[in-house]
N, C-alpha and C. Protein backbone atom coordinates (compact mmCIF):
# COMPACT_ATOMS: atom_id res chain seq x y z
N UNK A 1 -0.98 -4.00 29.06
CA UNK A 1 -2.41 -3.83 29.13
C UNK A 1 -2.86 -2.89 28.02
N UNK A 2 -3.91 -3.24 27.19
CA UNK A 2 -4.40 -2.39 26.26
C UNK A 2 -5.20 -1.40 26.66
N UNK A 3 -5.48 -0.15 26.12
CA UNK A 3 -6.63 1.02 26.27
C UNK A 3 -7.69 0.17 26.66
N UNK A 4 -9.18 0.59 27.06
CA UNK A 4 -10.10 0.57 26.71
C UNK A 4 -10.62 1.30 25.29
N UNK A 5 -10.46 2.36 25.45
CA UNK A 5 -10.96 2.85 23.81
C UNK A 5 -10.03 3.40 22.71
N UNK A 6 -9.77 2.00 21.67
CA UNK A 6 -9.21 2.21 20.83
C UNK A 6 -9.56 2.60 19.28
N UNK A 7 -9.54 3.64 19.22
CA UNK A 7 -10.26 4.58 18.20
C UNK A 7 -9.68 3.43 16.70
N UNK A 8 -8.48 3.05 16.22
CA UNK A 8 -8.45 2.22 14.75
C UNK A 8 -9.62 1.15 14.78
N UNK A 9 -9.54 0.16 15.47
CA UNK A 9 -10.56 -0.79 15.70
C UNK A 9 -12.11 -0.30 15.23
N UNK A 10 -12.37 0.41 16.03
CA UNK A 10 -13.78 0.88 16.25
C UNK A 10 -13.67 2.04 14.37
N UNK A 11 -13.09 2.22 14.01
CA UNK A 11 -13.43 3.00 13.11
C UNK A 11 -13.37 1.90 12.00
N UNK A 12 -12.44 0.67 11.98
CA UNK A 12 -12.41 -0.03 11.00
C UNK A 12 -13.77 -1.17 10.88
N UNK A 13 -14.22 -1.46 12.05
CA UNK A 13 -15.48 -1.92 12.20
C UNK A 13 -16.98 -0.78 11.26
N UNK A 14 -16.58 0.45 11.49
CA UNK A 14 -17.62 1.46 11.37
C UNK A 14 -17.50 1.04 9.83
N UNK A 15 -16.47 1.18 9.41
CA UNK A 15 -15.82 1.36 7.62
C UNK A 15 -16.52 0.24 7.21
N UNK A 16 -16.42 -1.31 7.39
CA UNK A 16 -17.10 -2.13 7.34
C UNK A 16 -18.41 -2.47 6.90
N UNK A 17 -18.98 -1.52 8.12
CA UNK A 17 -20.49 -2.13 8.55
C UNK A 17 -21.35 -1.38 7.38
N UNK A 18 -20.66 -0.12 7.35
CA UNK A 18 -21.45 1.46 6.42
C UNK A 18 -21.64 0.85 5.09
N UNK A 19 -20.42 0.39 4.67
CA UNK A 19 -20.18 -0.52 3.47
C UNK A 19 -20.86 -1.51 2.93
N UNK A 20 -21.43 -2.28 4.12
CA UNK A 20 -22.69 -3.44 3.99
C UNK A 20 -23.43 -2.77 4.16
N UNK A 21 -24.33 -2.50 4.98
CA UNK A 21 -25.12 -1.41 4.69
C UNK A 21 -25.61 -0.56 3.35
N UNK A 22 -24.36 0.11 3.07
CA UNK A 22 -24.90 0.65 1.88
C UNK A 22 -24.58 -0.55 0.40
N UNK A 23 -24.21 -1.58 0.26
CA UNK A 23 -24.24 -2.43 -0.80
C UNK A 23 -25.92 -3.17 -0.39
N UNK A 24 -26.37 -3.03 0.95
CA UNK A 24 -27.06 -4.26 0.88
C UNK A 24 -28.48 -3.35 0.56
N UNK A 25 -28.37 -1.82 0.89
CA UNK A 25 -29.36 -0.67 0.64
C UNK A 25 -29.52 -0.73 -1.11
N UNK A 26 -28.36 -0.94 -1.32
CA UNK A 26 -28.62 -0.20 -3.18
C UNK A 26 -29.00 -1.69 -3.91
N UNK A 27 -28.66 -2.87 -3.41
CA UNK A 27 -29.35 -3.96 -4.06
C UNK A 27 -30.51 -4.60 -3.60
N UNK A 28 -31.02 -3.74 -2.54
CA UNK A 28 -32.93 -4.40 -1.96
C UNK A 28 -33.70 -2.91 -2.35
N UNK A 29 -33.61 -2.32 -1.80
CA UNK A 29 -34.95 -1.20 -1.45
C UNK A 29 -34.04 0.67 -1.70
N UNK A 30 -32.67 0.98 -1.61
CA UNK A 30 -32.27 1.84 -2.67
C UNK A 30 -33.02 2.89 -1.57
N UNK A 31 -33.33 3.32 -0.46
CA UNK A 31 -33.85 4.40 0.34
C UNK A 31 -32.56 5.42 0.15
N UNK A 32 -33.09 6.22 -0.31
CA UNK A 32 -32.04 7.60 -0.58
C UNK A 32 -31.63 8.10 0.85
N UNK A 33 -32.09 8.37 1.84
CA UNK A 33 -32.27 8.39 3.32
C UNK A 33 -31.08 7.58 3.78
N UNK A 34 -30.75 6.09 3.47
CA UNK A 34 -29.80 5.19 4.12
C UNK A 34 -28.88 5.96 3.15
N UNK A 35 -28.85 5.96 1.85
CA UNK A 35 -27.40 6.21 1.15
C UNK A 35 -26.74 7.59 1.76
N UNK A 36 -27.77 8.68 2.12
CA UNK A 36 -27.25 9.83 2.86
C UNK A 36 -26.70 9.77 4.03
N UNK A 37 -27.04 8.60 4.85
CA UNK A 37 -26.63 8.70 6.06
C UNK A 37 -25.27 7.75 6.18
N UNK A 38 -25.34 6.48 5.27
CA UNK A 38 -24.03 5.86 5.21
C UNK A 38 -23.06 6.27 4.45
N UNK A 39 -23.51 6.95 3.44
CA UNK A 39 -21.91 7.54 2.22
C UNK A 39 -21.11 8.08 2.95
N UNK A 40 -21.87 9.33 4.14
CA UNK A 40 -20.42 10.03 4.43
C UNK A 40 -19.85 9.42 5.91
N UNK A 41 -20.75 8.30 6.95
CA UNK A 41 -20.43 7.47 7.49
C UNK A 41 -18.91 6.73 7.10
N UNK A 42 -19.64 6.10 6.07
CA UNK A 42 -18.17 5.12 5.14
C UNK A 42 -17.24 6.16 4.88
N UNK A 43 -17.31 7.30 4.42
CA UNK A 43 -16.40 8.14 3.97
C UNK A 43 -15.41 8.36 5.21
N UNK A 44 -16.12 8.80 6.09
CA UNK A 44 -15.55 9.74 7.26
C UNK A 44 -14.80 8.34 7.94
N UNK A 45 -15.22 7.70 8.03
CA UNK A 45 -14.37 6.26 8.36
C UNK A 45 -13.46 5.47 8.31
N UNK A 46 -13.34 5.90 6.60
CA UNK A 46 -12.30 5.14 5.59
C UNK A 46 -11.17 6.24 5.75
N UNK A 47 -11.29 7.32 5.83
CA UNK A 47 -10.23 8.43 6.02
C UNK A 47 -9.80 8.25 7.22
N UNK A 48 -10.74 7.98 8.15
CA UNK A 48 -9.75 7.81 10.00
C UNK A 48 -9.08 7.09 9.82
N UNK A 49 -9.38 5.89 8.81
CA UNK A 49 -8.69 4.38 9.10
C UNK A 49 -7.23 4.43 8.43
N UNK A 50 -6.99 5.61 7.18
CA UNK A 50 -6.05 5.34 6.62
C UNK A 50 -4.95 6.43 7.52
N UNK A 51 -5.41 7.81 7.92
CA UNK A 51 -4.62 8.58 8.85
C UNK A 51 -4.45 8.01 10.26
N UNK A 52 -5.05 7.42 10.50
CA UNK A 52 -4.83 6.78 12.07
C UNK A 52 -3.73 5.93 11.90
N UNK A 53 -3.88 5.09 10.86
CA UNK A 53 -2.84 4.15 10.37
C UNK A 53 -1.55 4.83 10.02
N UNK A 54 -1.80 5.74 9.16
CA UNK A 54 -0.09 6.12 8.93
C UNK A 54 0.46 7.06 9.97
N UNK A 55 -0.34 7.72 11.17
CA UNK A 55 -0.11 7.99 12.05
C UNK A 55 0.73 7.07 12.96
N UNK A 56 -0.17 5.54 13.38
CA UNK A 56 0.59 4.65 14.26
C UNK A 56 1.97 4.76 13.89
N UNK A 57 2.47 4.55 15.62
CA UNK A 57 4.32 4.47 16.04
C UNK A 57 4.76 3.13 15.32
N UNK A 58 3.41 2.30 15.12
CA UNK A 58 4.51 0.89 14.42
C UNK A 58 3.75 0.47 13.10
N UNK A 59 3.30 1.87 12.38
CA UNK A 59 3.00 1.87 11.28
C UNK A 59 4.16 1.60 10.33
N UNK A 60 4.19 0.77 8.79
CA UNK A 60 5.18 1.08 7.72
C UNK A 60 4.23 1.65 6.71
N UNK A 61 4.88 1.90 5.62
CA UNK A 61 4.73 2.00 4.21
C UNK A 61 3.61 1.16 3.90
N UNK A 62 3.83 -0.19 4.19
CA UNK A 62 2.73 -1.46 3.37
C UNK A 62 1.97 -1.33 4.15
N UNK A 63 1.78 -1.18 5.60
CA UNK A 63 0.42 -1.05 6.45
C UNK A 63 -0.60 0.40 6.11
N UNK A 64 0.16 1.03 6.02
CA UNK A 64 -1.02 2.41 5.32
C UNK A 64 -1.40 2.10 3.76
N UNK A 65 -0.94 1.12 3.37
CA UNK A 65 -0.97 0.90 1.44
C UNK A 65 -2.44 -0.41 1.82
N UNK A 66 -2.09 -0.82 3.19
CA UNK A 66 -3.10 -2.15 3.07
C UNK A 66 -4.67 -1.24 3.93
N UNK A 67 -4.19 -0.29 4.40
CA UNK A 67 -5.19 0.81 5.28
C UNK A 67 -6.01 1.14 3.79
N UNK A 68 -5.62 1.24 2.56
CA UNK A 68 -6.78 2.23 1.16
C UNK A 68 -7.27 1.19 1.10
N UNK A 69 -7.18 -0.03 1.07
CA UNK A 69 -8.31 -1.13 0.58
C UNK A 69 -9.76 -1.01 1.34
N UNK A 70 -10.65 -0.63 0.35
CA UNK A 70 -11.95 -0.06 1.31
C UNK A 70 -12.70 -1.61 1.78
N UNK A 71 -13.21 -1.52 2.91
CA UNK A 71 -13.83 -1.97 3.77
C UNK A 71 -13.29 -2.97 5.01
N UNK A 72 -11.98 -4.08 3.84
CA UNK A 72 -11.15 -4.79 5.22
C UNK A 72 -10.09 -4.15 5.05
N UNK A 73 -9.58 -2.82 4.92
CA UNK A 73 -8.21 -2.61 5.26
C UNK A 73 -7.99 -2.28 6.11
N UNK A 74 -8.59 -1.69 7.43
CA UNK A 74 -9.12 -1.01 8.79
C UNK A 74 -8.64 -1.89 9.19
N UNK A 75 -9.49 -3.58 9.12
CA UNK A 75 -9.49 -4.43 9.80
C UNK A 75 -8.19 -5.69 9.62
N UNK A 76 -7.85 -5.68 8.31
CA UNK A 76 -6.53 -6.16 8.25
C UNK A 76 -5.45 -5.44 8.82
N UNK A 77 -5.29 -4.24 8.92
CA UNK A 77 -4.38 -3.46 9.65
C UNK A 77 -4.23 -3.56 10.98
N UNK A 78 -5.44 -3.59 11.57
CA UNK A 78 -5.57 -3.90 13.08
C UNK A 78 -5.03 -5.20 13.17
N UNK A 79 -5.37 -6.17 12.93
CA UNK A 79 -4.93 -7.34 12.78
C UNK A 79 -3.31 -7.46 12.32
N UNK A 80 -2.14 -6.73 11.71
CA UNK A 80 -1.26 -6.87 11.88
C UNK A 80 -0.43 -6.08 13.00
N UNK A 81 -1.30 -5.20 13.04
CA UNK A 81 -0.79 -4.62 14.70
C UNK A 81 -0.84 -5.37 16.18
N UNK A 82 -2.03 -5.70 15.77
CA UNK A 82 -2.18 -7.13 17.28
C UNK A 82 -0.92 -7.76 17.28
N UNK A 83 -0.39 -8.39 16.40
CA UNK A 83 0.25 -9.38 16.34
C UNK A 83 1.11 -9.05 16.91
N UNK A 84 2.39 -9.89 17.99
CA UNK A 84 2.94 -9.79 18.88
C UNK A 84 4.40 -9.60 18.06
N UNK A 85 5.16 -8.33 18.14
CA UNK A 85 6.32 -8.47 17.63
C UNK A 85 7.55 -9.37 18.16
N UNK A 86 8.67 -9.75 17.35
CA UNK A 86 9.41 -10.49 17.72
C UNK A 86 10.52 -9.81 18.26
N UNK A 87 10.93 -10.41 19.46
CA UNK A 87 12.29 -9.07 20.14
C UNK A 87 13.62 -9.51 19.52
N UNK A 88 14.51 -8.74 18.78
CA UNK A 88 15.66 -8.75 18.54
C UNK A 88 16.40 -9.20 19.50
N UNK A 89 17.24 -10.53 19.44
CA UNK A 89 18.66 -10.78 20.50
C UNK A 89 19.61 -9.66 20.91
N UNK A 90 19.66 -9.58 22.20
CA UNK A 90 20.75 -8.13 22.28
C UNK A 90 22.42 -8.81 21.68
N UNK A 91 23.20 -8.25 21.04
CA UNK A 91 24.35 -8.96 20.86
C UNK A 91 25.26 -9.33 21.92
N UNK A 92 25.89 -10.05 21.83
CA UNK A 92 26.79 -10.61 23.06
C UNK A 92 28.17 -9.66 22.50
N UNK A 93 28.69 -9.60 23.41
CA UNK A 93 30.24 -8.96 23.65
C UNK A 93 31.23 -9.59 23.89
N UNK A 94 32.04 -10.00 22.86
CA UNK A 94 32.98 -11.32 23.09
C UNK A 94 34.63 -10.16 23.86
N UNK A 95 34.41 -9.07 23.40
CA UNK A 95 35.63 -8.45 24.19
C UNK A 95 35.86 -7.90 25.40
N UNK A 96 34.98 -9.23 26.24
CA UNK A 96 35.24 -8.93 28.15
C UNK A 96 36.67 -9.03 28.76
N UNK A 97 37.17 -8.01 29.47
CA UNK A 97 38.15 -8.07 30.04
C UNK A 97 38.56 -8.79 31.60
């Protein structure tokens, strides 16, 4: 059973949204107001997403490297964590007595 509140998700969504937001602010109407309130939004976001990540127990190397890609790396990361790992065969013991 999963948490209810899972802080990577929800921050990689945030990283996202701040991101549209502020691309879709600086190519219509440029309100200095939105860029203040989303820069450090996106900022503060993009940093949870990459420490949360190299934090996780089934974090590697390439999952915190795919965590710096700003806006889907949050969300590609989550997305290889979902994914259901495969269980190793226990070995058999051919020297039963």
């Amino acid at each position: 059973m999963r948490p209810t509140w899972q802080p990577l998700p929800i921050a990689a969504r945030a990283e996202l949204t701040s991101l549209i937001l502020m691309l879709l602010n600086l190519v219509t109407v440029h309100w200095p107001a939105v860029s203040s309130v989303m820069g450090p939004l996106h900022g503060c976001s993009y940093l949870f997403v990459i420490i949360a990540t190299a934090r996780h127990p089934q974090s590697a190397g390439r999952l915190t490297a795919l965590a710096l890609i700003p806006g889907i790396g949050g969300l590609l990361v989550t997305r290889q964590l979902d994914r259901p790992r495969p269980v190793a065969p226990e070995p058999v013991d051919n020297n039963q007595t």
